[in-house]
PDB file of N, CA and C in Angstrom:
ATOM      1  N   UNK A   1     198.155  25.938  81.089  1.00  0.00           N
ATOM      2  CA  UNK A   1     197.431  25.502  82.267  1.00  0.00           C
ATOM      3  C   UNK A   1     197.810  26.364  83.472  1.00  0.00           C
ATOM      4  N   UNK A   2     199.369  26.792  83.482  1.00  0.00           N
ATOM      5  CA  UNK A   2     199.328  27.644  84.783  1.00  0.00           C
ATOM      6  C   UNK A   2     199.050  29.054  84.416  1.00  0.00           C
ATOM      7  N   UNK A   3     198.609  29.126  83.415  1.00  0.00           N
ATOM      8  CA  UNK A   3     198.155  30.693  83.291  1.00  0.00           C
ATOM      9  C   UNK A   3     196.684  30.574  83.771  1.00  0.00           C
ATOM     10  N   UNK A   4     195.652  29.560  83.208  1.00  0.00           N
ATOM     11  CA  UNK A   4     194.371  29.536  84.227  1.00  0.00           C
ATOM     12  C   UNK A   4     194.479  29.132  85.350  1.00  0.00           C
ATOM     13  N   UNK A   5     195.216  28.360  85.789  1.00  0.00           N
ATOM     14  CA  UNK A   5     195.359  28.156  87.261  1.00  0.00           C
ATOM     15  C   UNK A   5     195.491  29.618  87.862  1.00  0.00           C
ATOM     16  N   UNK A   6     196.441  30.473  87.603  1.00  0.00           N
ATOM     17  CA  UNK A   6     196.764  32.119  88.499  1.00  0.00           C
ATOM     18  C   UNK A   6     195.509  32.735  88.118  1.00  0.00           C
ATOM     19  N   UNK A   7     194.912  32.188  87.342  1.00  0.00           N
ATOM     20  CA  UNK A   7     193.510  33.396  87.163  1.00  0.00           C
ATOM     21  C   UNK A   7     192.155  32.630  88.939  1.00  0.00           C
ATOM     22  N   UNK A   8     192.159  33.737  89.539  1.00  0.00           N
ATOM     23  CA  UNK A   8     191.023  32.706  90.307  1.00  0.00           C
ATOM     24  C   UNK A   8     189.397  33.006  89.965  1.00  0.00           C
ATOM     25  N   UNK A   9     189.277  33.499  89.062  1.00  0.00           N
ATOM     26  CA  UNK A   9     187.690  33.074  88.544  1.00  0.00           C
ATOM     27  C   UNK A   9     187.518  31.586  87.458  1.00  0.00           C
ATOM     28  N   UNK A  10     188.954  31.199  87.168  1.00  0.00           N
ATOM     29  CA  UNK A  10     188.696  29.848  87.309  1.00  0.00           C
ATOM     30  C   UNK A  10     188.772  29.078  88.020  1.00  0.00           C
ATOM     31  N   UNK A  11     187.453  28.212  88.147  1.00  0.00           N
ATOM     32  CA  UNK A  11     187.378  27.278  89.285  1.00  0.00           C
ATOM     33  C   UNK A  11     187.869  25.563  88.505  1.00  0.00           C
ATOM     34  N   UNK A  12     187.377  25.365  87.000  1.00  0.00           N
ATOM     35  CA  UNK A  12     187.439  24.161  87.302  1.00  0.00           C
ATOM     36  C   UNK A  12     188.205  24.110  85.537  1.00  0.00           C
ATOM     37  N   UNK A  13     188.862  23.046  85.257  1.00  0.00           N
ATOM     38  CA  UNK A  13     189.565  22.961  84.043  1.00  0.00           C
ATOM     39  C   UNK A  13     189.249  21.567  83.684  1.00  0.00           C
ATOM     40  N   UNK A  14     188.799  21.506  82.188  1.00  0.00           N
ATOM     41  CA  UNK A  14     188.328  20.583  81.621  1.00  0.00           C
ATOM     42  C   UNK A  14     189.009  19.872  80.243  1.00  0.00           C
ATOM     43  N   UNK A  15     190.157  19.217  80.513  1.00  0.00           N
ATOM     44  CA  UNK A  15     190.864  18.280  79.647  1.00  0.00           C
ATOM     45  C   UNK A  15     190.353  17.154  78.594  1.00  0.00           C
ATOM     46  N   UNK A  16     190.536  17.149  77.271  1.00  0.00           N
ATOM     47  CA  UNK A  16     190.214  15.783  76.508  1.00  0.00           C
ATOM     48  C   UNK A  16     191.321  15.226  76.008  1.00  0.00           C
ATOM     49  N   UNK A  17     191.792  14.050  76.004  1.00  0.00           N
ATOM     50  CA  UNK A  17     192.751  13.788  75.018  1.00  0.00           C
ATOM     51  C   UNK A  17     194.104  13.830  75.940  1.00  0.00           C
ATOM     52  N   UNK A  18     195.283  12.721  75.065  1.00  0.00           N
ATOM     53  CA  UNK A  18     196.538  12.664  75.974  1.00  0.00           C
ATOM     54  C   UNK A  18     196.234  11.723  76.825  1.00  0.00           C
ATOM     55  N   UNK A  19     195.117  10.722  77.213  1.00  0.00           N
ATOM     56  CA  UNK A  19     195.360  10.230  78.824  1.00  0.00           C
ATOM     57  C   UNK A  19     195.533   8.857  78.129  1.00  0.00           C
ATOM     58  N   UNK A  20     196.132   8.611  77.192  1.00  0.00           N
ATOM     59  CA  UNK A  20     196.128   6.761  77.000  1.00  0.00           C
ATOM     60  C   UNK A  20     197.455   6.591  76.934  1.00  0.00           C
ATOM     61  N   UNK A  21     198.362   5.384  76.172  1.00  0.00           N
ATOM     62  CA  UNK A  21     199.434   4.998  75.999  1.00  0.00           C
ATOM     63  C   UNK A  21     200.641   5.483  74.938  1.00  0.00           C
ATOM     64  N   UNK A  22     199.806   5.810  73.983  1.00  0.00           N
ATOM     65  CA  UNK A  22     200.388   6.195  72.549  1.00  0.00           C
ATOM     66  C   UNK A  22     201.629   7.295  72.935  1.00  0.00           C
ATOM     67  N   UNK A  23     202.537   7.546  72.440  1.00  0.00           N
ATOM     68  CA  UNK A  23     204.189   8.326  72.517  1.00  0.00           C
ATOM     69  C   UNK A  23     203.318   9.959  72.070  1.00  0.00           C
ATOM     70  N   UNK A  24     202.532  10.569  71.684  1.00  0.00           N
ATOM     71  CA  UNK A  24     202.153  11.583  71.897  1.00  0.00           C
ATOM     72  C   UNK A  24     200.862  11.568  73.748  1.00  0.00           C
ATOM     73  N   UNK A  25     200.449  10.922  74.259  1.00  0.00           N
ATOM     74  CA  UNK A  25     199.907  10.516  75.678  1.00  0.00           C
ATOM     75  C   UNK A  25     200.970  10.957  76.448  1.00  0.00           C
ATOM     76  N   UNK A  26     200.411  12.474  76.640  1.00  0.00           N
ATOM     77  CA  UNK A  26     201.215  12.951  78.075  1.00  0.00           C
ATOM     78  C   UNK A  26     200.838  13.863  78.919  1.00  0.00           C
ATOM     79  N   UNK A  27     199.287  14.079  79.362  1.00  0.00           N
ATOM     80  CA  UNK A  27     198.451  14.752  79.472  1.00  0.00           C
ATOM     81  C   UNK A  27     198.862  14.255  81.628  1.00  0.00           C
ATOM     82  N   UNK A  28     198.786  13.055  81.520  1.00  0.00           N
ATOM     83  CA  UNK A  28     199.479  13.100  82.997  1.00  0.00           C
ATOM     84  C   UNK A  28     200.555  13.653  83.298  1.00  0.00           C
ATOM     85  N   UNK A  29     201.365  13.070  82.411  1.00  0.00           N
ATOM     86  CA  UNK A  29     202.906  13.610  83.441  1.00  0.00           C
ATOM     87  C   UNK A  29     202.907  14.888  83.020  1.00  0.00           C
ATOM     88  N   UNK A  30     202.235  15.817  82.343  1.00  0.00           N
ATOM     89  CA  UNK A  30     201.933  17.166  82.109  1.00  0.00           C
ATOM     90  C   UNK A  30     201.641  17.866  83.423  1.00  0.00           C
ATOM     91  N   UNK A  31     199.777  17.344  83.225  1.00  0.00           N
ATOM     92  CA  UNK A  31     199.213  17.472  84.797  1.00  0.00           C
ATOM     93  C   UNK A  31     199.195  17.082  85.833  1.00  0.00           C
ATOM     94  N   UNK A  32     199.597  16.020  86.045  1.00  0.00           N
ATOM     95  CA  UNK A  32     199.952  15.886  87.482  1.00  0.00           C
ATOM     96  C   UNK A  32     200.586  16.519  88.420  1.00  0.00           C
ATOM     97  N   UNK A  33     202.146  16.702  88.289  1.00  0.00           N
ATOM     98  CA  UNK A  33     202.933  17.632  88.810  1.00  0.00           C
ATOM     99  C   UNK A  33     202.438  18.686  89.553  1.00  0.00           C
ATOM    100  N   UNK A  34     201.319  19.211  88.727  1.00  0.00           N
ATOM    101  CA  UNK A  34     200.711  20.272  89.214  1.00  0.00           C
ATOM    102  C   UNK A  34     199.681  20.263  90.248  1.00  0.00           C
ATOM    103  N   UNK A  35     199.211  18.991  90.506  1.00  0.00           N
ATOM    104  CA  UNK A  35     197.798  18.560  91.446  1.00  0.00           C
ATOM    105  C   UNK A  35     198.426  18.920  92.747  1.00  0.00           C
ATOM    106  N   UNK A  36     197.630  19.600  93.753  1.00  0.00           N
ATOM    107  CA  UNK A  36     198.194  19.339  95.016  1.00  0.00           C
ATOM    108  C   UNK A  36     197.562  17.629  95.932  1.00  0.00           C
ATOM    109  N   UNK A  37     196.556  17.728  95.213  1.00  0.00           N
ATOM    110  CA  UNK A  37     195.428  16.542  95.937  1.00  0.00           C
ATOM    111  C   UNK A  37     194.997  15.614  94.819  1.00  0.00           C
ATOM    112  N   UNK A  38     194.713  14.466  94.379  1.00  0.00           N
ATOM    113  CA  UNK A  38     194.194  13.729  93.481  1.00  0.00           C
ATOM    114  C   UNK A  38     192.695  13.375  94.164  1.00  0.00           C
ATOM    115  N   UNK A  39     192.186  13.454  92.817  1.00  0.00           N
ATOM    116  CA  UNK A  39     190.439  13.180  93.028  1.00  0.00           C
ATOM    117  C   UNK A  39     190.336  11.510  92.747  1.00  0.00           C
ATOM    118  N   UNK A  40     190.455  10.666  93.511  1.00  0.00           N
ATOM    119  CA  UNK A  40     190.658   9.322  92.864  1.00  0.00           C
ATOM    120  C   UNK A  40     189.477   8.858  92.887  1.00  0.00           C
ATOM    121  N   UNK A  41     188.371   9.478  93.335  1.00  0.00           N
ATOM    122  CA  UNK A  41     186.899   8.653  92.774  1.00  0.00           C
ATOM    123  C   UNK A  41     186.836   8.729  91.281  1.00  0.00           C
ATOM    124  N   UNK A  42     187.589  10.076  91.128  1.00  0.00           N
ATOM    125  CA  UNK A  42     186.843  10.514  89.222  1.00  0.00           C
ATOM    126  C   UNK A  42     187.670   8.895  88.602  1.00  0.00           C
ATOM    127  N   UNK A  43     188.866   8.758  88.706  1.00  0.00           N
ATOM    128  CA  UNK A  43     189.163   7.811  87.833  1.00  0.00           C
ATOM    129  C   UNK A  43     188.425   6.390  88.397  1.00  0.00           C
ATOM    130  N   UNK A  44     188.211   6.158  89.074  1.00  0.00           N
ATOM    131  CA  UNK A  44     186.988   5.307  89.983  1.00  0.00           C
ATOM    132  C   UNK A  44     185.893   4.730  88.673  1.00  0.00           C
ATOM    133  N   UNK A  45     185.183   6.675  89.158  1.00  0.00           N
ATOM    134  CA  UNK A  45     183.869   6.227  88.829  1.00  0.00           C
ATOM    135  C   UNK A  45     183.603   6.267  86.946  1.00  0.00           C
ATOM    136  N   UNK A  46     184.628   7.150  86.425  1.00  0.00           N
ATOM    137  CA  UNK A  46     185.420   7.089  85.161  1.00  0.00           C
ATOM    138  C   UNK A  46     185.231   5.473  84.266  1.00  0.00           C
ATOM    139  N   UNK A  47     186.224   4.952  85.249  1.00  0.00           N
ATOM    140  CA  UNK A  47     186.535   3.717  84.534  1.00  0.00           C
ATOM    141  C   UNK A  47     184.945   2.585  84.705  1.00  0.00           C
ATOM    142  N   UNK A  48     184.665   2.752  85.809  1.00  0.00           N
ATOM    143  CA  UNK A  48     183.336   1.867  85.668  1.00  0.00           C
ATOM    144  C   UNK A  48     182.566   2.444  84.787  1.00  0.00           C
ATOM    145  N   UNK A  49     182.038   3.562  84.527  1.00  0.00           N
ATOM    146  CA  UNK A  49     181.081   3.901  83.521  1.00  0.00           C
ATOM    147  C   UNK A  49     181.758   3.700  82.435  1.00  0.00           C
ATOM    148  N   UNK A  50     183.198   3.631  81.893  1.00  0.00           N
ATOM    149  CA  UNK A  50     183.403   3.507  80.299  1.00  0.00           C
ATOM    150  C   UNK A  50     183.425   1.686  80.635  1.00  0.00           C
ATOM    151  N   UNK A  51     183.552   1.142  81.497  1.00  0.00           N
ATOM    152  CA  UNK A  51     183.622  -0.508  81.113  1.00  0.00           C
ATOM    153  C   UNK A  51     182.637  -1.035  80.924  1.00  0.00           C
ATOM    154  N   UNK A  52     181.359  -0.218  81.266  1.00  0.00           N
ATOM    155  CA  UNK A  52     180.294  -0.535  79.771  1.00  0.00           C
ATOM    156  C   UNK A  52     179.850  -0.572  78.527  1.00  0.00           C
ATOM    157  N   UNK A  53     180.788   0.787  78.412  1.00  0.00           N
ATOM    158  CA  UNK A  53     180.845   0.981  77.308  1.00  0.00           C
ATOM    159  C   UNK A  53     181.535   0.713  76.325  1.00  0.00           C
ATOM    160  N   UNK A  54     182.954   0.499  76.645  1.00  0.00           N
ATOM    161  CA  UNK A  54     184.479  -0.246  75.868  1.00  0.00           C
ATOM    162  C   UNK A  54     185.094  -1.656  76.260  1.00  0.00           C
ATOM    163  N   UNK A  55     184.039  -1.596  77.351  1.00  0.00           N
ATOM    164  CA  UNK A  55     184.611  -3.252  78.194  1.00  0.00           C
ATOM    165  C   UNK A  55     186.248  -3.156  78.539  1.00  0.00           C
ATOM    166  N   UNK A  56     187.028  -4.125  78.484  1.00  0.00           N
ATOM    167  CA  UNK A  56     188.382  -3.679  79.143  1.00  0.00           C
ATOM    168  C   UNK A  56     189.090  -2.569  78.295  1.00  0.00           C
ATOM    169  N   UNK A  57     188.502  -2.118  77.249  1.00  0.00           N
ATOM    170  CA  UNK A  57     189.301  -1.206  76.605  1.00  0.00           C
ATOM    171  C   UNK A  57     189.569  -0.210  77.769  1.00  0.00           C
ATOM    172  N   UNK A  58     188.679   0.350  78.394  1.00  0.00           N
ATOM    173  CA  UNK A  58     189.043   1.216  79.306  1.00  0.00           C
ATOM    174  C   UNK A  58     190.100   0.858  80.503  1.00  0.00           C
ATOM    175  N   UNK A  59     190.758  -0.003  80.541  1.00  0.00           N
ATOM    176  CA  UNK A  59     192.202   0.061  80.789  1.00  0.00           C
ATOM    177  C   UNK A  59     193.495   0.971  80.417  1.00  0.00           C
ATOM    178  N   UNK A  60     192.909   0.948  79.211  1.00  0.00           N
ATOM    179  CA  UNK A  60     194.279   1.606  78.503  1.00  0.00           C
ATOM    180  C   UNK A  60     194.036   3.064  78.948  1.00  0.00           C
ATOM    181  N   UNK A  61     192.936   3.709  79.284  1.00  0.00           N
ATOM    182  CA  UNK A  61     192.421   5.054  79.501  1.00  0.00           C
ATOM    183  C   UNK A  61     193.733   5.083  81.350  1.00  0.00           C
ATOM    184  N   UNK A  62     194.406   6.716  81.178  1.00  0.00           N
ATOM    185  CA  UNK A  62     194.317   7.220  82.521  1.00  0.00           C
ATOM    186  C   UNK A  62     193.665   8.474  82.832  1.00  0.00           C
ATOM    187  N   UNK A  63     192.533   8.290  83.100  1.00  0.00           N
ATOM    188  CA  UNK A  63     191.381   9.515  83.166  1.00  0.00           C
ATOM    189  C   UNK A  63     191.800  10.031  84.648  1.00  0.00           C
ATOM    190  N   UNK A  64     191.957  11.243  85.001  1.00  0.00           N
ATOM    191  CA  UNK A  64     191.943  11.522  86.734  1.00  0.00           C
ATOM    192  C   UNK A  64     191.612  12.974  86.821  1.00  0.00           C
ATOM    193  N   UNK A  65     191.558  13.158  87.930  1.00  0.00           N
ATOM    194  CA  UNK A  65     191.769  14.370  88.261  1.00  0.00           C
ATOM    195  C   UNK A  65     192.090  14.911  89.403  1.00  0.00           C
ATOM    196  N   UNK A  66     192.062  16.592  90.152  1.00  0.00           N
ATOM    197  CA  UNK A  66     192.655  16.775  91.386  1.00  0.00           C
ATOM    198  C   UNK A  66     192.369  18.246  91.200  1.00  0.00           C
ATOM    199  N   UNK A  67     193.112  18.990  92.450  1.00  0.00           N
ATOM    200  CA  UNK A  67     192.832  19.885  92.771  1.00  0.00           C
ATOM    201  C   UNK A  67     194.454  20.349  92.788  1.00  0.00           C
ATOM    202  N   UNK A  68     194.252  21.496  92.022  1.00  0.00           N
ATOM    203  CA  UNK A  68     195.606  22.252  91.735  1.00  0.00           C
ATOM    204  C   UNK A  68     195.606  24.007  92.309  1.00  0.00           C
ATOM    205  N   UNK A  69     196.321  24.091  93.291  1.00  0.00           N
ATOM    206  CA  UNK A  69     195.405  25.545  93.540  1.00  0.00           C
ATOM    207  C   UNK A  69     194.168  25.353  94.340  1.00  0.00           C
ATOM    208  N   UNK A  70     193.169  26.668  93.688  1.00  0.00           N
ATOM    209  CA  UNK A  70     191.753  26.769  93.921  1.00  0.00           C
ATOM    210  C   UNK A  70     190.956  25.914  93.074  1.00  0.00           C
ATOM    211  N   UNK A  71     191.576  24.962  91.898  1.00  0.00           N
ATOM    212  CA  UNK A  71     191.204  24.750  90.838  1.00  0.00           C
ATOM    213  C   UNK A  71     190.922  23.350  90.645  1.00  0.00           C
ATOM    214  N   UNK A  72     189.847  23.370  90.265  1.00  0.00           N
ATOM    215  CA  UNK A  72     189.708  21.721  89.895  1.00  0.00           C
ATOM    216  C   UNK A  72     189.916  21.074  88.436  1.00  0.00           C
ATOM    217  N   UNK A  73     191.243  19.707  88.175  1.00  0.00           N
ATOM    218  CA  UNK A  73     191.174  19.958  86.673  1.00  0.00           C
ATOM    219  C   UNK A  73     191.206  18.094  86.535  1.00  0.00           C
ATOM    220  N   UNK A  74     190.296  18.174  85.412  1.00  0.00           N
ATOM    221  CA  UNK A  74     189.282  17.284  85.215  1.00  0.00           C
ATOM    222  C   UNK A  74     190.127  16.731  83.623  1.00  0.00           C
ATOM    223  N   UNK A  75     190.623  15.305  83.589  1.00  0.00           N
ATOM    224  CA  UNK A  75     191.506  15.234  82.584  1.00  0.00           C
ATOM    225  C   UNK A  75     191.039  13.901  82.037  1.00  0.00           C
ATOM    226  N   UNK A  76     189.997  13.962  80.814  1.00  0.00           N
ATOM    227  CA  UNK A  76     189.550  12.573  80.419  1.00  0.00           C
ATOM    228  C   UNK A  76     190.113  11.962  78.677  1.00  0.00           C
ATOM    229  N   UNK A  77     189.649  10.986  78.261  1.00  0.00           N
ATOM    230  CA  UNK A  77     190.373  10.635  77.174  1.00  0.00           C
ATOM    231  C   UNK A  77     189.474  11.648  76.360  1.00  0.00           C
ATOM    232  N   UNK A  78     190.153  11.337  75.066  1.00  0.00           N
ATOM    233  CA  UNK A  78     189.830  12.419  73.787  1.00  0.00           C
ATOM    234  C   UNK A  78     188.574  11.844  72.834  1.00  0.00           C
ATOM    235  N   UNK A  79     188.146  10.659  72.700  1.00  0.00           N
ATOM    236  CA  UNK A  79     187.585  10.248  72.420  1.00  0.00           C
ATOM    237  C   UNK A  79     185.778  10.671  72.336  1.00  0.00           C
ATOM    238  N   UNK A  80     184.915  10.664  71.405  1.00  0.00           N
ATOM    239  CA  UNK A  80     183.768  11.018  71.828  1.00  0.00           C
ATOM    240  C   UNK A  80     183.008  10.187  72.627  1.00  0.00           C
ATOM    241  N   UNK A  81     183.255   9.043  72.345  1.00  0.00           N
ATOM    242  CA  UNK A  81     182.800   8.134  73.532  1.00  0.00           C
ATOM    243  C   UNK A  81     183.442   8.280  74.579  1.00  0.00           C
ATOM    244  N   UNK A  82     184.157   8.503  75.198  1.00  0.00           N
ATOM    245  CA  UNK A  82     184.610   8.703  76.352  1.00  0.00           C
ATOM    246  C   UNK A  82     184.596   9.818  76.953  1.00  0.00           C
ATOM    247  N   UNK A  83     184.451  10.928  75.910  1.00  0.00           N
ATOM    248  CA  UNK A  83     183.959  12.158  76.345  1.00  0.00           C
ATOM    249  C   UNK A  83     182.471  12.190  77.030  1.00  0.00           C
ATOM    250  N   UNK A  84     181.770  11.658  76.384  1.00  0.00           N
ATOM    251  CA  UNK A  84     180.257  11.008  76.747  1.00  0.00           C
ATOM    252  C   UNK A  84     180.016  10.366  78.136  1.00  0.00           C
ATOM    253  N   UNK A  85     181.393   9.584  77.931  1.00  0.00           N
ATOM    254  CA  UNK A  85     181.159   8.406  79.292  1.00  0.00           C
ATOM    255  C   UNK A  85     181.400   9.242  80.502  1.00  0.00           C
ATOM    256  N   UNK A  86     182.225  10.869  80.247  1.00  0.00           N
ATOM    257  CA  UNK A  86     182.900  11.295  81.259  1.00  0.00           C
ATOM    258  C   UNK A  86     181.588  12.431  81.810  1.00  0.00           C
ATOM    259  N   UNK A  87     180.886  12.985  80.618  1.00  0.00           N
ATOM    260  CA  UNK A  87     179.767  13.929  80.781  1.00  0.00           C
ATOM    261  C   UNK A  87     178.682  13.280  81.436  1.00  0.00           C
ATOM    262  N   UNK A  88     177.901  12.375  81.311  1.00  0.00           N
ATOM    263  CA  UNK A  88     177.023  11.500  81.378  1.00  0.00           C
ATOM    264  C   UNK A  88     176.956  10.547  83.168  1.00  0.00           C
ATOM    265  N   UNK A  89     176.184  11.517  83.850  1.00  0.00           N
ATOM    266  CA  UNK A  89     175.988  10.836  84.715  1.00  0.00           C
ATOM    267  C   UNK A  89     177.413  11.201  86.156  1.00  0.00           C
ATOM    268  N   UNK A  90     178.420  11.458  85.267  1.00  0.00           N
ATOM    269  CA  UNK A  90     179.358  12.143  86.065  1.00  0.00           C
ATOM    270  C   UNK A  90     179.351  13.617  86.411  1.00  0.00           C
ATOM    271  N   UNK A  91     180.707  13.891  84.900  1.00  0.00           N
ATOM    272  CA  UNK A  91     180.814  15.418  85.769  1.00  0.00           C
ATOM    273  C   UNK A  91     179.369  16.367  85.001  1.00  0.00           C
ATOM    274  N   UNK A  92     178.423  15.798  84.459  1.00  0.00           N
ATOM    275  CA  UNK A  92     177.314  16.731  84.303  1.00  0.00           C
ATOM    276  C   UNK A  92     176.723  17.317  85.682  1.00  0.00           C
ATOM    277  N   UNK A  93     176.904  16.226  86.436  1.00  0.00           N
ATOM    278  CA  UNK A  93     176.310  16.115  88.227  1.00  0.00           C
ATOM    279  C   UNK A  93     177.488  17.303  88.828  1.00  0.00           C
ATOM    280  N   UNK A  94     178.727  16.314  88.922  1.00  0.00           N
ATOM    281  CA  UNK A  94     179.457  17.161  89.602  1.00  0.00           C
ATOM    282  C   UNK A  94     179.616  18.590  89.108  1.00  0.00           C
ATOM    283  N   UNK A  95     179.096  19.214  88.129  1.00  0.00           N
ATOM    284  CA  UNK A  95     179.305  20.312  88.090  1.00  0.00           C
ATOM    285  C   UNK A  95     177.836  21.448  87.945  1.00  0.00           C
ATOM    286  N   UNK A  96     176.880  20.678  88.647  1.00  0.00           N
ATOM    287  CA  UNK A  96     175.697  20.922  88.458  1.00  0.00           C
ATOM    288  C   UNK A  96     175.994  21.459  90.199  1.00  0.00           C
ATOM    289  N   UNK A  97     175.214  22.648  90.673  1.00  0.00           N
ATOM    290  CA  UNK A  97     175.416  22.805  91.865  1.00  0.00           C
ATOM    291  C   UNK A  97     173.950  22.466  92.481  1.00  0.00           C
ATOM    292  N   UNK A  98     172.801  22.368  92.083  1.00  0.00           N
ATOM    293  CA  UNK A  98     171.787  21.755  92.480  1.00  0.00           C
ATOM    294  C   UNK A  98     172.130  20.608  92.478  1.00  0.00           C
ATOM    295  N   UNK A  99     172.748  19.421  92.341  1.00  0.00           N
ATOM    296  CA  UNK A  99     173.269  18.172  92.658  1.00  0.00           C
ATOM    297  C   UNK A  99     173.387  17.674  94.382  1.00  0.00           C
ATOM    298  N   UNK A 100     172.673  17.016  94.488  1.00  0.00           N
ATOM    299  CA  UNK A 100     172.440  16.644  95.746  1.00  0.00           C
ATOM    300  C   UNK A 100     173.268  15.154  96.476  1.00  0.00           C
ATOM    301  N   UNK A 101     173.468  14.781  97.356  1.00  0.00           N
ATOM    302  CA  UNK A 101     173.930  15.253  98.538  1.00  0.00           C
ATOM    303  C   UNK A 101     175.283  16.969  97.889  1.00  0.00           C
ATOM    304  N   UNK A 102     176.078  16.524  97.246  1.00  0.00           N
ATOM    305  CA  UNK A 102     176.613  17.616  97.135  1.00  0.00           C
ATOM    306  C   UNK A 102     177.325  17.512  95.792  1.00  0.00           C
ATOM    307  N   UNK A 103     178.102  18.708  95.062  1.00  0.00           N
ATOM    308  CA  UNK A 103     178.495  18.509  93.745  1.00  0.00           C
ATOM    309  C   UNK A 103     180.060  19.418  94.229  1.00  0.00           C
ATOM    310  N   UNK A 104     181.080  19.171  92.838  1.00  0.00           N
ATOM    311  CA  UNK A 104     181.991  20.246  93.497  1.00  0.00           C
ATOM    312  C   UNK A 104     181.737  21.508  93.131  1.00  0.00           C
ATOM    313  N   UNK A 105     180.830  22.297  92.109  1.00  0.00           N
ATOM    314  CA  UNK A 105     179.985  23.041  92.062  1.00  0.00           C
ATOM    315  C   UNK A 105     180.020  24.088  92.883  1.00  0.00           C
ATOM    316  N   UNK A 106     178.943  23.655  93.620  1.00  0.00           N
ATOM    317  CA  UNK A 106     178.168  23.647  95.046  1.00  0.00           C
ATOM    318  C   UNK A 106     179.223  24.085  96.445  1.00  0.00           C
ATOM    319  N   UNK A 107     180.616  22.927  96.188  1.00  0.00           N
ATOM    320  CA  UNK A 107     181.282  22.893  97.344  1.00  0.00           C
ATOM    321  C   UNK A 107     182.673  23.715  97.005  1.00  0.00           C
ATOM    322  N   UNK A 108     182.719  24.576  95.952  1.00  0.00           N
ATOM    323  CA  UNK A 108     183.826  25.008  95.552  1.00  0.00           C
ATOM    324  C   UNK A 108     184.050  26.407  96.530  1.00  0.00           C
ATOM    325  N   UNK A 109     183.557  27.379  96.959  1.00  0.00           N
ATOM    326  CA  UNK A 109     183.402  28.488  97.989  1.00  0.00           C
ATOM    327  C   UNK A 109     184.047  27.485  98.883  1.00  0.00           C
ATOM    328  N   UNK A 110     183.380  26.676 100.369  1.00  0.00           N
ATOM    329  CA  UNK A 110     183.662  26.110 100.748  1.00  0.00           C
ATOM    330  C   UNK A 110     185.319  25.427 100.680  1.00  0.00           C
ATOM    331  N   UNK A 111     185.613  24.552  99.487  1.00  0.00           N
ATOM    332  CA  UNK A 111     186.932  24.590  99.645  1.00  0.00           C
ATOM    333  C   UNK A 111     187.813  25.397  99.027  1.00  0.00           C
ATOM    334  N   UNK A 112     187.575  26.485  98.558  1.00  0.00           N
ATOM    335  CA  UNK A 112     188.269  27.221  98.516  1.00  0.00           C
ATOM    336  C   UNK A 112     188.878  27.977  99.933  1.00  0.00           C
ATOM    337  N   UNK A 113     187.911  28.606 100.826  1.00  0.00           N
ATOM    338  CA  UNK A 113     188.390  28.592 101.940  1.00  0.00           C
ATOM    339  C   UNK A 113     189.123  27.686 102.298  1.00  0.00           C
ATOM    340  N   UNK A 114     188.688  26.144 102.950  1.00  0.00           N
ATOM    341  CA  UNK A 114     189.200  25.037 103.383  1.00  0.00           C
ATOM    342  C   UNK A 114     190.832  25.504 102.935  1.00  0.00           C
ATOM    343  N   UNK A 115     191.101  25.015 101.721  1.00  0.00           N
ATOM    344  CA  UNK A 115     192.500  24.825 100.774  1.00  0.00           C
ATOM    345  C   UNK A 115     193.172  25.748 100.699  1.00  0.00           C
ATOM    346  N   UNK A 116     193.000  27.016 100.752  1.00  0.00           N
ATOM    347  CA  UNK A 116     193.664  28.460 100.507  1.00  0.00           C
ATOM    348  C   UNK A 116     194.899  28.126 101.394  1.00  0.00           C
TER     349      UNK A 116
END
């Protein structure tokens, strides 16, 4: 991860797997450390879209993400359903730069300046 982080034509990093309870689940205390900023809508809007889909199962999920660097890294469960729940309506948008009012896409130039 910190070898794409030092690269800056990556903008955004896309995680599956590791974010639940189980003694191999360590995809946070991995990535975190590394966040300078946490994105706390993603686990927000994360968990409401899978609690349709898993109902409280999505508790056990710690889906998040943040900004590490220039870099945005996007860390959801491993699951195909939850991979789904995370593509779907989420980061398909957020990473769509025609996405309106705005996407991080779209707003990544922007904070890249901002954050540098």
């Amino acid at each position: 991860m910190q070898a794409w982080l030092a690269r800056p034509e990556i903008e955004i990093i896309l995680t599956t797997g590791g974010t639940g309870f189980s003694p191999r689940d360590n995809t946070p205390e991995a990535v975190k450390p590394l966040l300078r900023r946490e994105m706390d809508g993603f686990s927000i809007a994360f968990h409401q879209k899978s609690l349709t889909s898993v109902g409280v199962a999505s508790m056990q999920s710690r889906a998040f993400a943040g900004q590490a660097g220039n870099a945005f890294i996007f860390c959801v469960p491993g699951s195909t359903g939850a991979c789904r729940d995370a593509w779907d309506g989420l980061l398909e948008l957020e990473f769509d730069s025609r996405h309106k009012p705005c996407s991080i896409a779209g707003a990544l130039p922007r904070l890249r300046d901002v954050c540098a």
